[in-house]
Protein backbone atom coordinates (compact mmCIF):
# COMPACT_ATOMS: atom_id res chain seq x y z
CA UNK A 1 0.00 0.00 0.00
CA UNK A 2 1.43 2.98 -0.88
CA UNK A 3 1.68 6.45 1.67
CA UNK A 4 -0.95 8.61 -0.47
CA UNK A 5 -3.30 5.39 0.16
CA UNK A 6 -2.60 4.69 3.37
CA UNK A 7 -3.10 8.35 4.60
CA UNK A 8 -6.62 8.16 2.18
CA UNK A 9 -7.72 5.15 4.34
CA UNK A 10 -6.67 6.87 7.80
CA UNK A 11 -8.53 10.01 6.85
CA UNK A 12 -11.69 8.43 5.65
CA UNK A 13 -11.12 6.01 9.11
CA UNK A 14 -11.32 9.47 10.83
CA UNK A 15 -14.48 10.22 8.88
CA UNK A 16 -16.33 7.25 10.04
CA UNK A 17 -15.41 8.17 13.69
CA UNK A 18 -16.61 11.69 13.58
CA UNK A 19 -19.83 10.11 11.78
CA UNK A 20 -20.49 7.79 14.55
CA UNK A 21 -19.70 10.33 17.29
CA UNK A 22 -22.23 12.36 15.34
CA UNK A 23 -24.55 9.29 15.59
CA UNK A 24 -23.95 8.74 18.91
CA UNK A 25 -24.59 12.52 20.34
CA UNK A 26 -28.21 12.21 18.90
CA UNK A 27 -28.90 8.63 20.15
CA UNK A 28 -28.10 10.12 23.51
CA UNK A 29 -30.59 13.06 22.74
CA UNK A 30 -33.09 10.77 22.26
CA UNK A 31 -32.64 8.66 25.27
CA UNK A 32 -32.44 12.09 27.24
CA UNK A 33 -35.93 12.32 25.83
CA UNK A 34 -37.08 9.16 27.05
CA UNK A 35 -35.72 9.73 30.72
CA UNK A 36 -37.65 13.61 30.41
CA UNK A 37 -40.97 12.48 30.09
CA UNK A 38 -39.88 9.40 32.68
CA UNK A 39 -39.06 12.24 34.95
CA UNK A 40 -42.55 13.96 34.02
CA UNK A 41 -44.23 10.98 35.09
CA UNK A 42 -42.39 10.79 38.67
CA UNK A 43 -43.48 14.32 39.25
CA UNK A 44 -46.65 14.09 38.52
CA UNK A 45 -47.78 10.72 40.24
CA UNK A 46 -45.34 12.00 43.22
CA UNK A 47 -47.04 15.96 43.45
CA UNK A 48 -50.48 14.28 43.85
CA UNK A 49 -49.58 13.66 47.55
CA UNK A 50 -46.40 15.29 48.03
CA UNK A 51 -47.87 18.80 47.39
CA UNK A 52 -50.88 17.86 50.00
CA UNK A 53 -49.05 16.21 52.91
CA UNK A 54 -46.48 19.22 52.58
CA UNK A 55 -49.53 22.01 52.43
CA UNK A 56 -51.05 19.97 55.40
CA UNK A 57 -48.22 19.71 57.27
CA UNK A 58 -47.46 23.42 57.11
CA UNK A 59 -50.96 24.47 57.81
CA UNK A 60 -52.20 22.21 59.79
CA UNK A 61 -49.48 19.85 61.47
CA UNK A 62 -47.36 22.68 62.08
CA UNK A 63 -49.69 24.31 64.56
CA UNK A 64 -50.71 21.16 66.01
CA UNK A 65 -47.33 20.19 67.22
CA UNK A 66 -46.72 24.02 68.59
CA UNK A 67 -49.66 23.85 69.98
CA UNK A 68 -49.32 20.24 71.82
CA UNK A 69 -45.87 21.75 72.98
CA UNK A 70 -46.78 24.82 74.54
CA UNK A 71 -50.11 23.51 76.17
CA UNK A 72 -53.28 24.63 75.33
CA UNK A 73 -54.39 27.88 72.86
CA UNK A 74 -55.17 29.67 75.38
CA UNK A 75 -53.63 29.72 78.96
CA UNK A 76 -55.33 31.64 82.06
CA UNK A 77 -53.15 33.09 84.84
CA UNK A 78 -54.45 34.96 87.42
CA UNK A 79 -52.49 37.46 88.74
CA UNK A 80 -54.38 40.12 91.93
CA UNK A 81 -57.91 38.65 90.04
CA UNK A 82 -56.99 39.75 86.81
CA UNK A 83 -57.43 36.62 83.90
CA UNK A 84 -54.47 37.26 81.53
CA UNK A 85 -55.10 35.55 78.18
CA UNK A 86 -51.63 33.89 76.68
CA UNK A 87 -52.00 33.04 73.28
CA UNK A 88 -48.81 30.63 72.11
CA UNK A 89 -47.16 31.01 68.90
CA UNK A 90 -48.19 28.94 66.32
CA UNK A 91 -44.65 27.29 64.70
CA UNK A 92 -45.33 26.40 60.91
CA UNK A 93 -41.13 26.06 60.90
CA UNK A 94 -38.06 24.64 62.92
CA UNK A 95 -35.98 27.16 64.44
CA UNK A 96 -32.85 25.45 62.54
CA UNK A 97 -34.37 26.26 59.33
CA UNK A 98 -35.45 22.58 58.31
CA UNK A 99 -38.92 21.76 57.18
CA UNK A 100 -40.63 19.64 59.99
CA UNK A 101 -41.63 17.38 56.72
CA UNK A 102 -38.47 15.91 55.17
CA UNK A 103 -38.06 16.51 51.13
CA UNK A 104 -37.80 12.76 50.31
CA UNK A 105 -35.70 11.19 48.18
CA UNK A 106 -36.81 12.82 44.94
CA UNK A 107 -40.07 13.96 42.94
CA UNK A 108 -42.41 11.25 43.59
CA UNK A 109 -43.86 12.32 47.09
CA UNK A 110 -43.10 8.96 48.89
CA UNK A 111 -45.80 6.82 46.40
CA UNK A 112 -44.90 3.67 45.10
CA UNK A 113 -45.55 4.15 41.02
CA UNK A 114 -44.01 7.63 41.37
CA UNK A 115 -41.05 6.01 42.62
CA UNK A 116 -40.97 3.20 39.99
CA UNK A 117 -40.87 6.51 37.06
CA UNK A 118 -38.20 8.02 38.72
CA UNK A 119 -35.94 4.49 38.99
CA UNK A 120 -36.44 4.18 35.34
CA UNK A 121 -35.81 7.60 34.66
CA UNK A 122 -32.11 7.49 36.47
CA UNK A 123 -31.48 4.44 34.92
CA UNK A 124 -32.18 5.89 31.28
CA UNK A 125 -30.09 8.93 32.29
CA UNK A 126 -27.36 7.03 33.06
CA UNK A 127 -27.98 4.86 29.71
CA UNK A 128 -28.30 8.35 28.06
CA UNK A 129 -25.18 9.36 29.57
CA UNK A 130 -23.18 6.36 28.65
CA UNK A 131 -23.94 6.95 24.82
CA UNK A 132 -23.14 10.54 25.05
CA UNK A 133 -19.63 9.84 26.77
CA UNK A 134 -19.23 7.63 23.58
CA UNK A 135 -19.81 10.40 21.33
CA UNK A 136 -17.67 12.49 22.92
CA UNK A 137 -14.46 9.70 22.91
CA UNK A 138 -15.15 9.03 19.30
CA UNK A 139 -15.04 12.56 18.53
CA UNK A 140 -11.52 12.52 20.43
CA UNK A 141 -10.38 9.47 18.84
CA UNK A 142 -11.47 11.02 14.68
CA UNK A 143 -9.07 13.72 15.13
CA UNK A 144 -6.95 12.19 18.10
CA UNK A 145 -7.09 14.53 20.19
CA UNK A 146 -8.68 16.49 23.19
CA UNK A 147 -12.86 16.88 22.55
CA UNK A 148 -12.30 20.58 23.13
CA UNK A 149 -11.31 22.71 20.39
CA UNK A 150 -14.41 24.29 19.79
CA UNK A 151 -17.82 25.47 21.54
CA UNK A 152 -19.25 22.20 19.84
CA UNK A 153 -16.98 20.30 21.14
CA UNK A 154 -16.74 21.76 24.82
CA UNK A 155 -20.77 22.07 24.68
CA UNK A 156 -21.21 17.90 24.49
CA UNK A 157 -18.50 17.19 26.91
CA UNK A 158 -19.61 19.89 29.33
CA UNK A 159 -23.52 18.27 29.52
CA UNK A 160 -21.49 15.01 29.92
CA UNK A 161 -19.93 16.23 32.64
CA UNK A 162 -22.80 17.63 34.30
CA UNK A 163 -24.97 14.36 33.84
CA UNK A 164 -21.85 12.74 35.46
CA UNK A 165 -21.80 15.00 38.69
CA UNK A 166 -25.87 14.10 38.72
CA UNK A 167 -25.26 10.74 39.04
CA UNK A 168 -22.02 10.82 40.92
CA UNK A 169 -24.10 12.51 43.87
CA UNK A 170 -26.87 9.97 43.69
CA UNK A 171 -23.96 7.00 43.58
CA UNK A 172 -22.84 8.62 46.77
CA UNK A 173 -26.45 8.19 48.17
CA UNK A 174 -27.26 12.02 47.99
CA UNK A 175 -30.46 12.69 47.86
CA UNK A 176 -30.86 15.05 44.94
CA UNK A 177 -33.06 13.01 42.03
CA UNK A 178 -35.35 16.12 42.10
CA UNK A 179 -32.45 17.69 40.09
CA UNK A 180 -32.97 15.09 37.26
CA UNK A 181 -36.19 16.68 35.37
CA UNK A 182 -34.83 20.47 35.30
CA UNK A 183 -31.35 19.00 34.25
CA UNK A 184 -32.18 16.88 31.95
CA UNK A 185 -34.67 19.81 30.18
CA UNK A 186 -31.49 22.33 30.05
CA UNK A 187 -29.09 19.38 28.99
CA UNK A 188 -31.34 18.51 26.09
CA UNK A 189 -31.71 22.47 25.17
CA UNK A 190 -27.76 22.53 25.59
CA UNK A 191 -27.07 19.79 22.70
CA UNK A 192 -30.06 20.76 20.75
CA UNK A 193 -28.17 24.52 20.94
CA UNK A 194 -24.68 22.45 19.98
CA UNK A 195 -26.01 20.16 17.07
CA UNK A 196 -28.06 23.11 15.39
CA UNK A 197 -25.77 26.19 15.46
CA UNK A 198 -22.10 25.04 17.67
CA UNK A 199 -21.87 22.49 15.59
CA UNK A 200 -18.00 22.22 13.59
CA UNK A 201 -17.09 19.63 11.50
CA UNK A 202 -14.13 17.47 13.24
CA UNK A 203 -10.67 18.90 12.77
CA UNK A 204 -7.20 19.63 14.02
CA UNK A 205 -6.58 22.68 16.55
CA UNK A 206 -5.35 25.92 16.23
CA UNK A 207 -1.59 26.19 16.60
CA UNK A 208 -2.04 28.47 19.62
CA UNK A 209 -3.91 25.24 21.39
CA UNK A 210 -1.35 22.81 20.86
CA UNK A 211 -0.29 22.66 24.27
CA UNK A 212 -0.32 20.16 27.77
CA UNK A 213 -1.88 23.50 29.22
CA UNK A 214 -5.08 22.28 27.16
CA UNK A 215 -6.11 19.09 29.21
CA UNK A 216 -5.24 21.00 32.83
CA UNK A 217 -7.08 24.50 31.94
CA UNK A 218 -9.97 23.11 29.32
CA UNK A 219 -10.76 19.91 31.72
CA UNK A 220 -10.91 21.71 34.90
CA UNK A 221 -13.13 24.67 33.22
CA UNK A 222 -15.33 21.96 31.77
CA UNK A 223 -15.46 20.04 35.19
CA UNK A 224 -16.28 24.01 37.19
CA UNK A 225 -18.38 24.88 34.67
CA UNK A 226 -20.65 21.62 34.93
CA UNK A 227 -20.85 21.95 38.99
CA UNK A 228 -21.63 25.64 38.99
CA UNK A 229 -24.38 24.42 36.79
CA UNK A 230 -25.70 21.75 39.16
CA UNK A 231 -25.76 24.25 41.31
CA UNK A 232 -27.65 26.58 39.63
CA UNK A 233 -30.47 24.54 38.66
CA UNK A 234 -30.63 23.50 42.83
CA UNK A 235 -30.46 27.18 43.50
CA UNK A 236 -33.50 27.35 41.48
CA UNK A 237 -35.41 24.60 42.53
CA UNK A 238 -34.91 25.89 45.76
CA UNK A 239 -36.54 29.47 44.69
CA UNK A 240 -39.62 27.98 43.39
CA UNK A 241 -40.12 25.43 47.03
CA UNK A 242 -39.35 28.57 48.72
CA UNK A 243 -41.95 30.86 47.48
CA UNK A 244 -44.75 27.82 47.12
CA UNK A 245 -44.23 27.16 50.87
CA UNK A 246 -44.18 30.68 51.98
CA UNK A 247 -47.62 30.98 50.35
CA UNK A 248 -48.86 28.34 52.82
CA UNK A 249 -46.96 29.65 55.91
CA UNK A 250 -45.86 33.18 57.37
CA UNK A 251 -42.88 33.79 59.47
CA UNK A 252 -40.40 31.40 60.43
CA UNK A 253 -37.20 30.94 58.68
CA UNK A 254 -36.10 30.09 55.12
CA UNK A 255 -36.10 26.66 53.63
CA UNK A 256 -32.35 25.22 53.59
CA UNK A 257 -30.09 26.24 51.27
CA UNK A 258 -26.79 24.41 52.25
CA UNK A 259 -27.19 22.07 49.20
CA UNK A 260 -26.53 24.84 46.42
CA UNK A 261 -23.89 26.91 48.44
CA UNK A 262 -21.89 23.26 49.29
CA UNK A 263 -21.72 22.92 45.65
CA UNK A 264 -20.59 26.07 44.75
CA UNK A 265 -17.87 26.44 47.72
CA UNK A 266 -16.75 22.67 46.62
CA UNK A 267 -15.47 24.15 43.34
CA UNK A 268 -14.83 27.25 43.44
CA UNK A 269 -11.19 26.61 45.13
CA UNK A 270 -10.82 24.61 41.75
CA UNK A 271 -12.24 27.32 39.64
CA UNK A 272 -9.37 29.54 41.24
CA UNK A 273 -6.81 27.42 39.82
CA UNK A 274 -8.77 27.38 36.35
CA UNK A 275 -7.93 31.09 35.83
CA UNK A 276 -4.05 30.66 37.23
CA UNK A 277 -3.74 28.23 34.78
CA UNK A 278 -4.85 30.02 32.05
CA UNK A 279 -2.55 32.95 32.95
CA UNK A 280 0.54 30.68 32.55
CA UNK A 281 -0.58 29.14 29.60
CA UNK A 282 -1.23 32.87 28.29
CA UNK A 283 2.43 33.17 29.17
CA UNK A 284 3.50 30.35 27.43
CA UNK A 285 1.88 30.95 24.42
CA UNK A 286 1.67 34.84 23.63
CA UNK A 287 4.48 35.68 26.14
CA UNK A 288 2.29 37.34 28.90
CA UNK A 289 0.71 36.04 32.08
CA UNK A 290 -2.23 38.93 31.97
CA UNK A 291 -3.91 40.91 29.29
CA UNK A 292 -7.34 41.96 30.16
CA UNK A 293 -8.84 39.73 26.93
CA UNK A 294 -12.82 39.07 27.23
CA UNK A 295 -12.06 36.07 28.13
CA UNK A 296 -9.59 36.51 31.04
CA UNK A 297 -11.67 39.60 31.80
CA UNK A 298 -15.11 38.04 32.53
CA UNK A 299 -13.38 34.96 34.11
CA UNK A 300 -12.17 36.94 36.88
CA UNK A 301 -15.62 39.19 36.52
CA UNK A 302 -17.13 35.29 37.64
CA UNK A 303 -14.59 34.46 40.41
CA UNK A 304 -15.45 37.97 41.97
CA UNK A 305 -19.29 37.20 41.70
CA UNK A 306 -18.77 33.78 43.56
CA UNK A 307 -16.52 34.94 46.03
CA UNK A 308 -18.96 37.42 47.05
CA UNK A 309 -21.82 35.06 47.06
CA UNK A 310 -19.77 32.64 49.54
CA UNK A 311 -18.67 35.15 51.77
CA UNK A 312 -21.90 36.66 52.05
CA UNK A 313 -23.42 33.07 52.67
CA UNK A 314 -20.50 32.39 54.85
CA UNK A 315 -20.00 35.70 57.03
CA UNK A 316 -22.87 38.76 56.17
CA UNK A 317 -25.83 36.07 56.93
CA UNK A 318 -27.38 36.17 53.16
CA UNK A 319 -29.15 33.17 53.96
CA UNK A 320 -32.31 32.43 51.56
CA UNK A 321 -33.29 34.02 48.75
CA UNK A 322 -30.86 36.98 49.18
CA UNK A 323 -27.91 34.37 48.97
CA UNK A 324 -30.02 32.37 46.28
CA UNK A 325 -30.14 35.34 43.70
CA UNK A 326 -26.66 35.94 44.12
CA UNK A 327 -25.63 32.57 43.27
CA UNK A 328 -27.73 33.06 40.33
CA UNK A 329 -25.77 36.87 38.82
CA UNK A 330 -22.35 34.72 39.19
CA UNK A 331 -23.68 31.62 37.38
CA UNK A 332 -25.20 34.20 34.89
CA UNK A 333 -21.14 35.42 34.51
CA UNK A 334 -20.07 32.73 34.29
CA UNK A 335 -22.98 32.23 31.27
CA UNK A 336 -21.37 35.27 29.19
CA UNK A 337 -18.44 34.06 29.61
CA UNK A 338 -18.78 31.11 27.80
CA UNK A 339 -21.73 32.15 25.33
CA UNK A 340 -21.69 35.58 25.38
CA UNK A 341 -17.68 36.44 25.25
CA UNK A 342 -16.98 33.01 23.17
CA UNK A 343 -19.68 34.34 20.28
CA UNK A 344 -20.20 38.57 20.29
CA UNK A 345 -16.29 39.06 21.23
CA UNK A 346 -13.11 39.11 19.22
CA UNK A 347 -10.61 38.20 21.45
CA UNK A 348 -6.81 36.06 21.60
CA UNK A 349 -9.37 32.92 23.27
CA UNK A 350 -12.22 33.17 19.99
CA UNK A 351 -11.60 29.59 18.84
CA UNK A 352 -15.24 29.04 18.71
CA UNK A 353 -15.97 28.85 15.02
CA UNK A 354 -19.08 30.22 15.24
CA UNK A 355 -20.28 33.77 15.03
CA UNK A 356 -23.08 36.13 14.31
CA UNK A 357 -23.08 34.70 10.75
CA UNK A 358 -23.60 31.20 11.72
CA UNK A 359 -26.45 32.55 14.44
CA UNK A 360 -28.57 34.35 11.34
CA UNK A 361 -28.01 31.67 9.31
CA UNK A 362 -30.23 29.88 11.63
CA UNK A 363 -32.62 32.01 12.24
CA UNK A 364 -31.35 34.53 15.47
């Protein structure tokens, strides 16, 4: 076989794996699908009683335990003839900030068939996530090399990721499956956004990103990215539970929101190291550690946002909602960064391959 043929028959071998990575990615779309409406069935067979024990509980329940606590509604003491009338506080909430009704396990409200959907829907996540993960190797093996020259590219292994954390936290018995229907709904809008206009046919990097600097500083991006995102979605689960059960009960303290801030102060020592390690592979590769680029700029714009979110959560007592909507401005920076910056700004870091043309030639 002759060199000319050989390298024909190793390009048109890289073809075939871009195809099936291709092939792959929407398989795992579809599967996604199947473990959405899954999910849609767990939450609605679980709401029917979850949504009226937990109204009961904080209407009812609430003031029945304050009330067999502090004695009876109404307490007489006589004091020089005088009847004083001592009305106890009714309690809807623990003082710790915990609901006296526990949030379950997931969606389906403690019923049996709601807790069958929701089985089947983790297991076709993880199916779905399986086939995805192949996608995303095969697309690394076509052009051997890292999946993560592009927005395509770092759009399919990012959802991976995130699907990954998901399911890491419910292999370490964490009980977060009511995560699973709002993150498999933005995962699915995520690849539909990467297949339609991200997508780039498979092909060799940029000179400027052939570097080891690409699998430390693209990988642990990816990896921050994908748990700020987790924690997002929890941060606004946790808006919507908040105001329902405030509609049912007055006073008190907030719902917990340690799940969403543990998340976010997990990572964000790693997100740190991100940014350093972009500055010395700036260094490295256009001979300066700092330049104020969109990139670099809104990166540290982001790592400001979250630092102040976790030291107000941590020290100024922005507990709740206040500490809930700041989560959400630094996970919306950290949003332009990637989106925003990556496709409306020229910059050294617009590898993207996508731009306003590509976005009207779909229809934005």
């Amino acid at each position: 076989m002759t060199l000319a043929a050989a390298t024909e028959l190793a390009a048109a071998t890289n073809e075939n794996l871009a195809n099936v990575s291709n092939t792959l990615i929407y398989s795992s779309m579809a599967v996604y699908t199947l473990a959405f409406f899954a999910y849609i069935a767990e939450w609605l067979f679980g709401s029917r009683s979850k949504v009226g024990r937990t109204a009961a509980a904080l209407t009812a329940t609430g003031g029945a335990k304050a009330e067999a606590k502090s004695g009876p509604a109404v307490t007489v003491n006589k004091a020089g003839g005088t009847a004083v009338l001592e009305r106890p506080a009714v309690v809807v909430r623990s003082a710790s900030g915990s609901r006296d009704v526990p949030d379950g396990p997931g969606a389906h409200g403690g019923t049996e068939q709601g807790d069958l959907y929701g089985r089947i829907a983790v297991s076709l996540t993880l199916l779905a996530f399986a086939v995805e993960a192949g996608g995303v190797l095969t697309r690394a093996l076509s052009v051997r090399r890292a999946p993560w020259g592009n927005m395509y590219e770092f759009n399919i292994t990012f959802t991976t990721v995130a699907v990954g954390v998901y399911l890491a936290l419910l292999l370490l018995k964490k009980k977060v499956r009511w995560l699973g229907l709002p993150l498999i709904i933005t995962v699915l809008l995520d690849l539909g956004l990467a297949v339609t206009v991200l997508y780039t046919a498979s092909d060799q990097l940029v000179p400027a990103l052939h570097s080891y600097w690409l699998y430390i500083h693209v990988s642990t991006a990816i990896f921050c990215g994908a748990v700020f995102y987790v924690g997002a979605v929890a941060t606004i689960l946790y808006l919507f539970k908040d105001s329902f059960e405030n509609k049912l009960a007055s006073g008190g303290t907030r719902p917990p929101d340690k799940f969403p801030y543990r998340v976010n102060a997990a990572v964000f020592p790693l997100w740190t190291f991100t940014i350093i390690a972009g500055a010395i592979w700036a260094g490295d590769a256009w001979g300066r550690y700092w330049g104020w680029d969109p990139k670099e700029t809104w990166s540290f714009i982001t790592w400001v946002a979250y630092a102040g979110y976790l030291h107000a959560r941590a020290t100024a007592g922005w507990k709740g909602r206040k500490a809930a909507y700041l989560a959400l401005v630094a996970f919306g920076c950290w949003l332009f960064n990637y989106y925003g910056v990556n496709i409306f700004v020229s910059g050294k870091h617009s590898y993207a391959d996508v731009g306003l043309g590509a976005l009207q030639s779909v229809g934005f």
